[in-house]
PDB file of N, CA and C in Angstrom:
ATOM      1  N   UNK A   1      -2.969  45.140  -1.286  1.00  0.00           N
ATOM      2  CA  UNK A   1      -2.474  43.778  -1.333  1.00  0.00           C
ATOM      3  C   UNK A   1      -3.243  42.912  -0.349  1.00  0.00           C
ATOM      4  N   UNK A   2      -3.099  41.231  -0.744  1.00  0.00           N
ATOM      5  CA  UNK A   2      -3.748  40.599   0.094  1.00  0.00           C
ATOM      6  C   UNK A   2      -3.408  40.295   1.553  1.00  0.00           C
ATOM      7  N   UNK A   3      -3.565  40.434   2.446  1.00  0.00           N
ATOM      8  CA  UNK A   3      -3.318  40.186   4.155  1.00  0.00           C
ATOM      9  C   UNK A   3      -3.024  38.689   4.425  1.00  0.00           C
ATOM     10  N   UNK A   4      -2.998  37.807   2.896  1.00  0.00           N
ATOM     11  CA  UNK A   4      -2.519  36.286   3.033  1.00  0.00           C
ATOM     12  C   UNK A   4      -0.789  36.119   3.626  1.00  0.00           C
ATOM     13  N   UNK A   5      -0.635  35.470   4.842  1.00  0.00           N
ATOM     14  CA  UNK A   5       0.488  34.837   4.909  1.00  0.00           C
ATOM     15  C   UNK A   5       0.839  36.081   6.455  1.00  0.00           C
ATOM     16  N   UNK A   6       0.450  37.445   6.310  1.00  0.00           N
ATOM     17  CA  UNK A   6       1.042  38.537   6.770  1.00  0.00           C
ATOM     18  C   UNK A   6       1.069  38.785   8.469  1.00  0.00           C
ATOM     19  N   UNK A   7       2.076  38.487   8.677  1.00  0.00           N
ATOM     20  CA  UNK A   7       2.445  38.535  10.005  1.00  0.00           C
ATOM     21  C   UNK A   7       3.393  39.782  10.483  1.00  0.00           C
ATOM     22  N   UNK A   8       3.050  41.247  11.371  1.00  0.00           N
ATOM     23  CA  UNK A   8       3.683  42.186  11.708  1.00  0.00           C
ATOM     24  C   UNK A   8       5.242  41.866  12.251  1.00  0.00           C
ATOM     25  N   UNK A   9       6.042  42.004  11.911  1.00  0.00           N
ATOM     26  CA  UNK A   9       7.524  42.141  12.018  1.00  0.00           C
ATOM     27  C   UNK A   9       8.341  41.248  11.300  1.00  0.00           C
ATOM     28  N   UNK A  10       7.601  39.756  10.117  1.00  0.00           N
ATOM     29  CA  UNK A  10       8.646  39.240   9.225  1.00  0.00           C
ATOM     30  C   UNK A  10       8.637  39.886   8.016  1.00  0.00           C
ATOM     31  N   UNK A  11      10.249  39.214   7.741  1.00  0.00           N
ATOM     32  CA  UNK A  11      10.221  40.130   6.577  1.00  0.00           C
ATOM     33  C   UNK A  11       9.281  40.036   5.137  1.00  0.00           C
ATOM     34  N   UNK A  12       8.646  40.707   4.458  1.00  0.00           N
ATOM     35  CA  UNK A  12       7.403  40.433   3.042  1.00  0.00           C
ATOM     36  C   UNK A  12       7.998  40.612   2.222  1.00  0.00           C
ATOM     37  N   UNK A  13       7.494  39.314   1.310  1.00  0.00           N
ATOM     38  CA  UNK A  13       7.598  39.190   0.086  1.00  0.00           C
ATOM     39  C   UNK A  13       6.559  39.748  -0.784  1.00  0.00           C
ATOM     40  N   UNK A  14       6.251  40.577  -1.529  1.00  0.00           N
ATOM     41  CA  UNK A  14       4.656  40.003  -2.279  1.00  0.00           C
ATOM     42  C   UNK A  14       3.813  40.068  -1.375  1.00  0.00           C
ATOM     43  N   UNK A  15       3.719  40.608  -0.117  1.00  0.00           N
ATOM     44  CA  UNK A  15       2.962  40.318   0.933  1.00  0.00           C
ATOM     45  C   UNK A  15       2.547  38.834   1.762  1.00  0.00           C
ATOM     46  N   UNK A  16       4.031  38.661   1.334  1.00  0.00           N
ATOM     47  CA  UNK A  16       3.737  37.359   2.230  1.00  0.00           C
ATOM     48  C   UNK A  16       4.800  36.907   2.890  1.00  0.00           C
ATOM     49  N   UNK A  17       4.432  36.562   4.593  1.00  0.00           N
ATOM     50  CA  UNK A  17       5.495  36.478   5.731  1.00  0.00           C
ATOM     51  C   UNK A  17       6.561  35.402   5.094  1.00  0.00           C
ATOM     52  N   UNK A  18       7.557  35.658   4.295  1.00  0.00           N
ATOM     53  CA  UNK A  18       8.624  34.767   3.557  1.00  0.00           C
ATOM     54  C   UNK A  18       9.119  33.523   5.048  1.00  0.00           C
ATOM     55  N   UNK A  19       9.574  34.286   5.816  1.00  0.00           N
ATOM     56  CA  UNK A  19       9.740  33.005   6.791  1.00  0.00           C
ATOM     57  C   UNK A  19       9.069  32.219   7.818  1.00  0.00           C
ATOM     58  N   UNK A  20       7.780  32.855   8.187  1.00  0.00           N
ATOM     59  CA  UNK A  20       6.588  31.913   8.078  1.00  0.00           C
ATOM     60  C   UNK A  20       6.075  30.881   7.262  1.00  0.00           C
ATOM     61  N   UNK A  21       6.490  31.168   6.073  1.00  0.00           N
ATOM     62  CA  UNK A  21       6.145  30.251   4.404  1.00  0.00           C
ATOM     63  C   UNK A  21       6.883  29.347   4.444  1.00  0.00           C
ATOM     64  N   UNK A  22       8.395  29.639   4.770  1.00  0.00           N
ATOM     65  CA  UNK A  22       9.656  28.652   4.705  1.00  0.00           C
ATOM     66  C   UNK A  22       9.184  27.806   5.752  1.00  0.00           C
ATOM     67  N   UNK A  23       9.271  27.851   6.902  1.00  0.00           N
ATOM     68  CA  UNK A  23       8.951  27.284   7.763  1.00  0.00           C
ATOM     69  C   UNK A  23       7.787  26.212   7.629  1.00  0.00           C
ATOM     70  N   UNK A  24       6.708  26.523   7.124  1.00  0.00           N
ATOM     71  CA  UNK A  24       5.284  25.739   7.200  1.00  0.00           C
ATOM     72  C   UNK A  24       6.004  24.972   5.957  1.00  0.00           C
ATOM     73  N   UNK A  25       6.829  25.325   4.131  1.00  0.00           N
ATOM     74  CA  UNK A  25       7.310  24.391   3.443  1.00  0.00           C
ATOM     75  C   UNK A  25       7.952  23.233   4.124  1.00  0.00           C
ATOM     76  N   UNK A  26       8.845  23.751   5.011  1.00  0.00           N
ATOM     77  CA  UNK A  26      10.283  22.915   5.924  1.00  0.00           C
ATOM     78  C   UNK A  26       9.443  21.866   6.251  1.00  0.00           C
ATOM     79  N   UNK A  27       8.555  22.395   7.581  1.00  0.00           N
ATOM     80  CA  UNK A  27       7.856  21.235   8.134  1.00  0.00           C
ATOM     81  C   UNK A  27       7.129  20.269   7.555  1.00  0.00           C
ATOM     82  N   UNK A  28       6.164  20.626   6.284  1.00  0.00           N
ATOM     83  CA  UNK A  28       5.777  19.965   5.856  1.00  0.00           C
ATOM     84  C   UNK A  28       6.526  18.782   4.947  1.00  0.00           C
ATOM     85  N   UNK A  29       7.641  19.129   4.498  1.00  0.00           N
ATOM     86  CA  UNK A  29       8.679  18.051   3.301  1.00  0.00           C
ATOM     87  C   UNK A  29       9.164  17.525   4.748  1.00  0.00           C
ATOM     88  N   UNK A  30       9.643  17.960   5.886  1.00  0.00           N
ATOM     89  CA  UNK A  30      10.071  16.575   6.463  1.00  0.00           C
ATOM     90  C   UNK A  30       9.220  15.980   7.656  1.00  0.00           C
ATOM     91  N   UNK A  31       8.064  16.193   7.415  1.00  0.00           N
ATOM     92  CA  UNK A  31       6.697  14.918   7.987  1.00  0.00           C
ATOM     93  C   UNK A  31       6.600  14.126   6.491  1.00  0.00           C
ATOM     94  N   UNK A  32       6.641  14.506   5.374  1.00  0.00           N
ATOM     95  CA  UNK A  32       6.639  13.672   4.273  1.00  0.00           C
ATOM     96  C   UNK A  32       7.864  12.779   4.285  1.00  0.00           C
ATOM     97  N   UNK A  33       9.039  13.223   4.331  1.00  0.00           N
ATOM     98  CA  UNK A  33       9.841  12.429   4.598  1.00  0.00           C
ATOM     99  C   UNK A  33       9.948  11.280   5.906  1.00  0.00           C
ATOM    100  N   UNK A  34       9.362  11.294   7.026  1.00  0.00           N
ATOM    101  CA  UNK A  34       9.103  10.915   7.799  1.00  0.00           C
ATOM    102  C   UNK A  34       8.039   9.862   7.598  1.00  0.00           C
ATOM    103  N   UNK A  35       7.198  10.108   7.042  1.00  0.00           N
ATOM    104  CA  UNK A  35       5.781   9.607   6.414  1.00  0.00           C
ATOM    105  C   UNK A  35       6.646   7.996   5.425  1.00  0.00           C
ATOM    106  N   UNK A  36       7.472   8.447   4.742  1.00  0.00           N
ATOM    107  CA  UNK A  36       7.763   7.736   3.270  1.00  0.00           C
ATOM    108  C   UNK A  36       8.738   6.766   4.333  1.00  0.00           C
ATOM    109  N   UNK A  37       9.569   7.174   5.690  1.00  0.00           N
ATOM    110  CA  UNK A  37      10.654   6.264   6.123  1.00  0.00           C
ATOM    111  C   UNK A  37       9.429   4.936   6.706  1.00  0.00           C
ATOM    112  N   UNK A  38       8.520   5.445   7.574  1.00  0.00           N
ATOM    113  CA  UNK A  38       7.456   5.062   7.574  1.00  0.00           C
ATOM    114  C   UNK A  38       6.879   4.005   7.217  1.00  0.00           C
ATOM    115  N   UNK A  39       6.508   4.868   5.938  1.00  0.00           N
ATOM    116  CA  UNK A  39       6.009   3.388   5.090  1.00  0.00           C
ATOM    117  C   UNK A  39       6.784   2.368   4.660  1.00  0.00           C
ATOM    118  N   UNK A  40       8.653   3.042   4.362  1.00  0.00           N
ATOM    119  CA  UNK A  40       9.200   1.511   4.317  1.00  0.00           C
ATOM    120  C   UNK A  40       9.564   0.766   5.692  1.00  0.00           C
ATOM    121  N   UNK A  41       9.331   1.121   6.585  1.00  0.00           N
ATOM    122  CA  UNK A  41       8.791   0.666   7.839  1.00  0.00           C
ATOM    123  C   UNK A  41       7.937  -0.795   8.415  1.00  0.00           C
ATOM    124  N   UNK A  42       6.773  -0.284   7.555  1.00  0.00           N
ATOM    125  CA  UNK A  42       5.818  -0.968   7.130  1.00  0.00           C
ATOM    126  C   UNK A  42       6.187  -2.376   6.331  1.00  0.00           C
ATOM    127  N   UNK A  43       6.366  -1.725   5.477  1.00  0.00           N
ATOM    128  CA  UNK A  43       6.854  -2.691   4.361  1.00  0.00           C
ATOM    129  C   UNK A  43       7.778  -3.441   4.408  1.00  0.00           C
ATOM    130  N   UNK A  44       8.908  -3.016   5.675  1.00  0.00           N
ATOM    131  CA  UNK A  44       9.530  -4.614   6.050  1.00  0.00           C
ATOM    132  C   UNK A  44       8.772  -5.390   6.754  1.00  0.00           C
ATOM    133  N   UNK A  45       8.094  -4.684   8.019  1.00  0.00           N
ATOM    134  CA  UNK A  45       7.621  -5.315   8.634  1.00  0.00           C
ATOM    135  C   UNK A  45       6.627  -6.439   7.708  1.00  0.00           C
ATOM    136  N   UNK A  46       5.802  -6.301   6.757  1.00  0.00           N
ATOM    137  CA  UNK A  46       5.118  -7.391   5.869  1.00  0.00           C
ATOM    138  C   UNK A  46       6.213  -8.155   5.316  1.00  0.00           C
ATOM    139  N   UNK A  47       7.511  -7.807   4.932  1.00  0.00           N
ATOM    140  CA  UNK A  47       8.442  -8.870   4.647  1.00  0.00           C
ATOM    141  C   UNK A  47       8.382  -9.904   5.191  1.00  0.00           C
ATOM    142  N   UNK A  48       9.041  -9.224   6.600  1.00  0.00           N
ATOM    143  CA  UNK A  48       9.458 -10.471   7.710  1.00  0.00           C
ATOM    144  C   UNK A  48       8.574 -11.268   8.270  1.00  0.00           C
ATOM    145  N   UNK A  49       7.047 -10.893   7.891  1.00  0.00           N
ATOM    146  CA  UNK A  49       5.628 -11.354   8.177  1.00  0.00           C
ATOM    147  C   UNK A  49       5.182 -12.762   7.254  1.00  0.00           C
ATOM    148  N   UNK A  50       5.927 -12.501   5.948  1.00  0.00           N
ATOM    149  CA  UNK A  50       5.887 -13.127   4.470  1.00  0.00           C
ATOM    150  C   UNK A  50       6.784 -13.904   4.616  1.00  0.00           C
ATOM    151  N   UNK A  51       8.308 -13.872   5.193  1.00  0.00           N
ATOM    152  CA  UNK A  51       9.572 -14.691   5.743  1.00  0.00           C
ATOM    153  C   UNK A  51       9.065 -15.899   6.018  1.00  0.00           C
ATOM    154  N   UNK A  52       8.172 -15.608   7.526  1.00  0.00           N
ATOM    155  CA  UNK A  52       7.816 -16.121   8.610  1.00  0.00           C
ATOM    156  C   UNK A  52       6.659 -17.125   8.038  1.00  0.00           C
ATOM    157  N   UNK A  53       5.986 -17.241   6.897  1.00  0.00           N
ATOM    158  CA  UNK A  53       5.090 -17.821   6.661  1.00  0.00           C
ATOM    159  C   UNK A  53       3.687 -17.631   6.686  1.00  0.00           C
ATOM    160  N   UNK A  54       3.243 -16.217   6.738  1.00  0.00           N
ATOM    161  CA  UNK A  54       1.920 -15.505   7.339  1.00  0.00           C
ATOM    162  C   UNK A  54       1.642 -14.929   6.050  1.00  0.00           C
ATOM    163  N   UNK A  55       0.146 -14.968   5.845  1.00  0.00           N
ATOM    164  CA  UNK A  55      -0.409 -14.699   4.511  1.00  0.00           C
ATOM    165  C   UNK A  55      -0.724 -12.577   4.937  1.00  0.00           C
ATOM    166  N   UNK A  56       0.417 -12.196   3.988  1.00  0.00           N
ATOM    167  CA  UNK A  56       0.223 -10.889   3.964  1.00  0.00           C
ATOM    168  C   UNK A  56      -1.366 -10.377   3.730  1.00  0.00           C
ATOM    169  N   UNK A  57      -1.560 -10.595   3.041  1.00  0.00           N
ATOM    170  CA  UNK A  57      -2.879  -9.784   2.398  1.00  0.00           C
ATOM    171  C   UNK A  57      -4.428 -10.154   3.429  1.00  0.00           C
ATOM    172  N   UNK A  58      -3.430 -11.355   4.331  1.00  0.00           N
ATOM    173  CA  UNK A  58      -4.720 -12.122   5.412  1.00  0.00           C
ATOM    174  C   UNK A  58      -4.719 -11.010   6.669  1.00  0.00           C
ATOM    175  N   UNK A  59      -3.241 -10.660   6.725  1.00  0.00           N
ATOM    176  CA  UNK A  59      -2.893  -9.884   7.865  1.00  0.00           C
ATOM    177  C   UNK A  59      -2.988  -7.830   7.282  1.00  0.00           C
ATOM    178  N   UNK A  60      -3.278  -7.672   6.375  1.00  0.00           N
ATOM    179  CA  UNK A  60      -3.418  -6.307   5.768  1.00  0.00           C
ATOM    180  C   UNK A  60      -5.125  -6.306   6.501  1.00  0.00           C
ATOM    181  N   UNK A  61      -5.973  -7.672   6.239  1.00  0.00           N
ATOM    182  CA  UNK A  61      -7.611  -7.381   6.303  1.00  0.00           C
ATOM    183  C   UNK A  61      -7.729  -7.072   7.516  1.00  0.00           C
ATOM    184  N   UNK A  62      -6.810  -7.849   8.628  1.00  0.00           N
ATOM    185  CA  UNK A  62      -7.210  -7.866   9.855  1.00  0.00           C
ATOM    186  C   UNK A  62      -6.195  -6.535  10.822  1.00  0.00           C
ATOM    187  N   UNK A  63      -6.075  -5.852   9.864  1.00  0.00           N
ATOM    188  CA  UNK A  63      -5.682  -4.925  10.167  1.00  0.00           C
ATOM    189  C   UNK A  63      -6.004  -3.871  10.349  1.00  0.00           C
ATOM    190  N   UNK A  64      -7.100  -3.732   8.780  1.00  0.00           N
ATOM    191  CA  UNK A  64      -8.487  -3.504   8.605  1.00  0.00           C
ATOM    192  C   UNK A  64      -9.509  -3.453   9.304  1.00  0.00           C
ATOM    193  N   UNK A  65      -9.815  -4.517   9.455  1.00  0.00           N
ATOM    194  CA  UNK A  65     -10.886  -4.853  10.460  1.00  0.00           C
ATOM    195  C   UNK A  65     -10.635  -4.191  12.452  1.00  0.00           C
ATOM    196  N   UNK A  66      -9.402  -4.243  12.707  1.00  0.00           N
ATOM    197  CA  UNK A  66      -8.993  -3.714  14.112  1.00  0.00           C
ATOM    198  C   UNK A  66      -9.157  -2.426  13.728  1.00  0.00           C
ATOM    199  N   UNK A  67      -8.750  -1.730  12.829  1.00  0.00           N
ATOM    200  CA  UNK A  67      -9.264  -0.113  13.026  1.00  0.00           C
ATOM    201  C   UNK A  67     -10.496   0.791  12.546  1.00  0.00           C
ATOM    202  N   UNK A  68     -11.738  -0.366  12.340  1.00  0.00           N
ATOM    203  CA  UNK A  68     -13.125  -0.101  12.892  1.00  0.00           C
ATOM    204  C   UNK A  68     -13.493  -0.471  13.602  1.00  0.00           C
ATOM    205  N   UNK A  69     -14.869  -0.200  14.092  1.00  0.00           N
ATOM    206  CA  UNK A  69     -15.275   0.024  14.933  1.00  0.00           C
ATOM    207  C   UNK A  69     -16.179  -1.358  15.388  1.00  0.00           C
ATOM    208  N   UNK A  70     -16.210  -2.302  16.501  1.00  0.00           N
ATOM    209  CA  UNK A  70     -16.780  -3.330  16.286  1.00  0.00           C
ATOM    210  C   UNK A  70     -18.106  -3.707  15.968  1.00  0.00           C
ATOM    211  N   UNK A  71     -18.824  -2.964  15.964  1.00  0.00           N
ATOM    212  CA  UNK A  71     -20.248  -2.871  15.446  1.00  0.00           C
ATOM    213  C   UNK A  71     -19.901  -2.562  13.713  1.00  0.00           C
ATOM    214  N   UNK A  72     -19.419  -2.321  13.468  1.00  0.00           N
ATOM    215  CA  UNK A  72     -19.512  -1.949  12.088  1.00  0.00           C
ATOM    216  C   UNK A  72     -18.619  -3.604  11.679  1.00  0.00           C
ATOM    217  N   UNK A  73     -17.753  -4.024  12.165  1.00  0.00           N
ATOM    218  CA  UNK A  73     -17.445  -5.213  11.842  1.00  0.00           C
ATOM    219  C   UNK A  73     -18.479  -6.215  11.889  1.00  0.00           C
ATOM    220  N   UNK A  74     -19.363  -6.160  12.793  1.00  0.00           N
ATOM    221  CA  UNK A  74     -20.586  -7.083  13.245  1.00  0.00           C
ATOM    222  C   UNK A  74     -21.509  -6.926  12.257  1.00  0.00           C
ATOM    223  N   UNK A  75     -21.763  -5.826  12.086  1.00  0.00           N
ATOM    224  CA  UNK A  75     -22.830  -5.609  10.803  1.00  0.00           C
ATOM    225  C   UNK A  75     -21.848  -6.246   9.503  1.00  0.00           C
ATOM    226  N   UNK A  76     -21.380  -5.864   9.146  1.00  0.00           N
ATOM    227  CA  UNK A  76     -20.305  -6.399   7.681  1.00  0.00           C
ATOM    228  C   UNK A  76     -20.014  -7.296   8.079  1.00  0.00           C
ATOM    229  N   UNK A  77     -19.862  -8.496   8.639  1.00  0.00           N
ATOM    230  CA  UNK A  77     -19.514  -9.989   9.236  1.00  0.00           C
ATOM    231  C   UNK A  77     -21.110 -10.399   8.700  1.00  0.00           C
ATOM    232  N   UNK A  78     -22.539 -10.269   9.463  1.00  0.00           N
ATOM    233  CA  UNK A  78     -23.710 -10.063   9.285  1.00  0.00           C
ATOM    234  C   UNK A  78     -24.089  -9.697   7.536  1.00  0.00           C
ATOM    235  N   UNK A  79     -23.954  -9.579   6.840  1.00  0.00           N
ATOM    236  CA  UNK A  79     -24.072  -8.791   5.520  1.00  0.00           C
ATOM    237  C   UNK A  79     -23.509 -10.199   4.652  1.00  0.00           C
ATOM    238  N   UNK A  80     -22.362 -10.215   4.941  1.00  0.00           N
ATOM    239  CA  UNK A  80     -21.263 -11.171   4.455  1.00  0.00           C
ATOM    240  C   UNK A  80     -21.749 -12.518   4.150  1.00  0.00           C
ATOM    241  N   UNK A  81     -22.290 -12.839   5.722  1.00  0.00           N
ATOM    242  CA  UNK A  81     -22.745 -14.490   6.075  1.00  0.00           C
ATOM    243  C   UNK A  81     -24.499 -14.559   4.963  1.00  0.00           C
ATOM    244  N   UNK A  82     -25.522 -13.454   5.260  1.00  0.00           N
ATOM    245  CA  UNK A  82     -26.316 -13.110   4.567  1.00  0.00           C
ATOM    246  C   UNK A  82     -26.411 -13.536   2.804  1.00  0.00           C
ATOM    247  N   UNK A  83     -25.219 -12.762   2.531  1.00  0.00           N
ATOM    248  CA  UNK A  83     -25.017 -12.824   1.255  1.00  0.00           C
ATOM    249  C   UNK A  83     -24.491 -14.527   0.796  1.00  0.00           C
ATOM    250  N   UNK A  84     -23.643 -14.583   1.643  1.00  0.00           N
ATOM    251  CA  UNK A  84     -22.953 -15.981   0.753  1.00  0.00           C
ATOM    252  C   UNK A  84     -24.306 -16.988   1.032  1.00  0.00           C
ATOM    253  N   UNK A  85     -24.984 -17.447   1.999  1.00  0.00           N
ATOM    254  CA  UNK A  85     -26.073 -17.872   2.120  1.00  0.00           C
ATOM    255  C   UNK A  85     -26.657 -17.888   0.924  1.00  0.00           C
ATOM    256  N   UNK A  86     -27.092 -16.532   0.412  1.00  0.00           N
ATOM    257  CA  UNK A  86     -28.087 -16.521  -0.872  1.00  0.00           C
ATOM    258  C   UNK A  86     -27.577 -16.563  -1.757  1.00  0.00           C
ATOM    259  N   UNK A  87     -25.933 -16.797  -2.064  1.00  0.00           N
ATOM    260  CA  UNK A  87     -25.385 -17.926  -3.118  1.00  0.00           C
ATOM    261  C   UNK A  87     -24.895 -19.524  -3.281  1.00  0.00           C
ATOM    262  N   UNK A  88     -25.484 -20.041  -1.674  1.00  0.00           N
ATOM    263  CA  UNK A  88     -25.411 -20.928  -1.762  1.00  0.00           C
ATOM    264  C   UNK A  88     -23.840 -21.177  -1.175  1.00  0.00           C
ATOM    265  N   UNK A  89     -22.749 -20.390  -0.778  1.00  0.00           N
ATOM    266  CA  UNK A  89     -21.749 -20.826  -0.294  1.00  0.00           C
ATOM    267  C   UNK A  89     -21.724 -21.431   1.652  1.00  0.00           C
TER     268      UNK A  89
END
């Protein structure tokens, strides 16, 4: 049998540490659950952002933009100005 999962003293299934397994399932469904409270988290917070009179989708970019890196914003700022230039905007 395969040595997947197999840890000396839990109990085996199929060769596999059954409550090691449970455990890594457990944890993982409630960081997902955690994850999903989260995101509606989020998603008030853009409510009350939208309430308030603030252009969501203005404040999603620059949200964007804060979690790179500022050189990479500088170059893509640079690119941007480049381009609209050579359409004339």
């Amino acid at each position: 049998m395969s040595d997947i999962g197999h840890n000396s003293g839990e109990p085996q299934t199929g060769g596999v540490a059954a409550d090691r397994l449970r455990s890594i399932v457990e944890r993982v469904e409630r960081l997902d659950q955690e994850r999903k409270a989260l995101g509606n988290d989020i998603k008030d917070v853009y409510t009350e952002a939208k309430s308030a009179g603030f252009d969501v989708p203005v404040i999603r970019k620059l949200i964007q933009i804060r979690a790179k890196d500022a050189a990479e914003v500088e170059e893509q700022e640079q690119i941007l100005d480049l381009y609209r230039r050579a359409l004339g905007m």
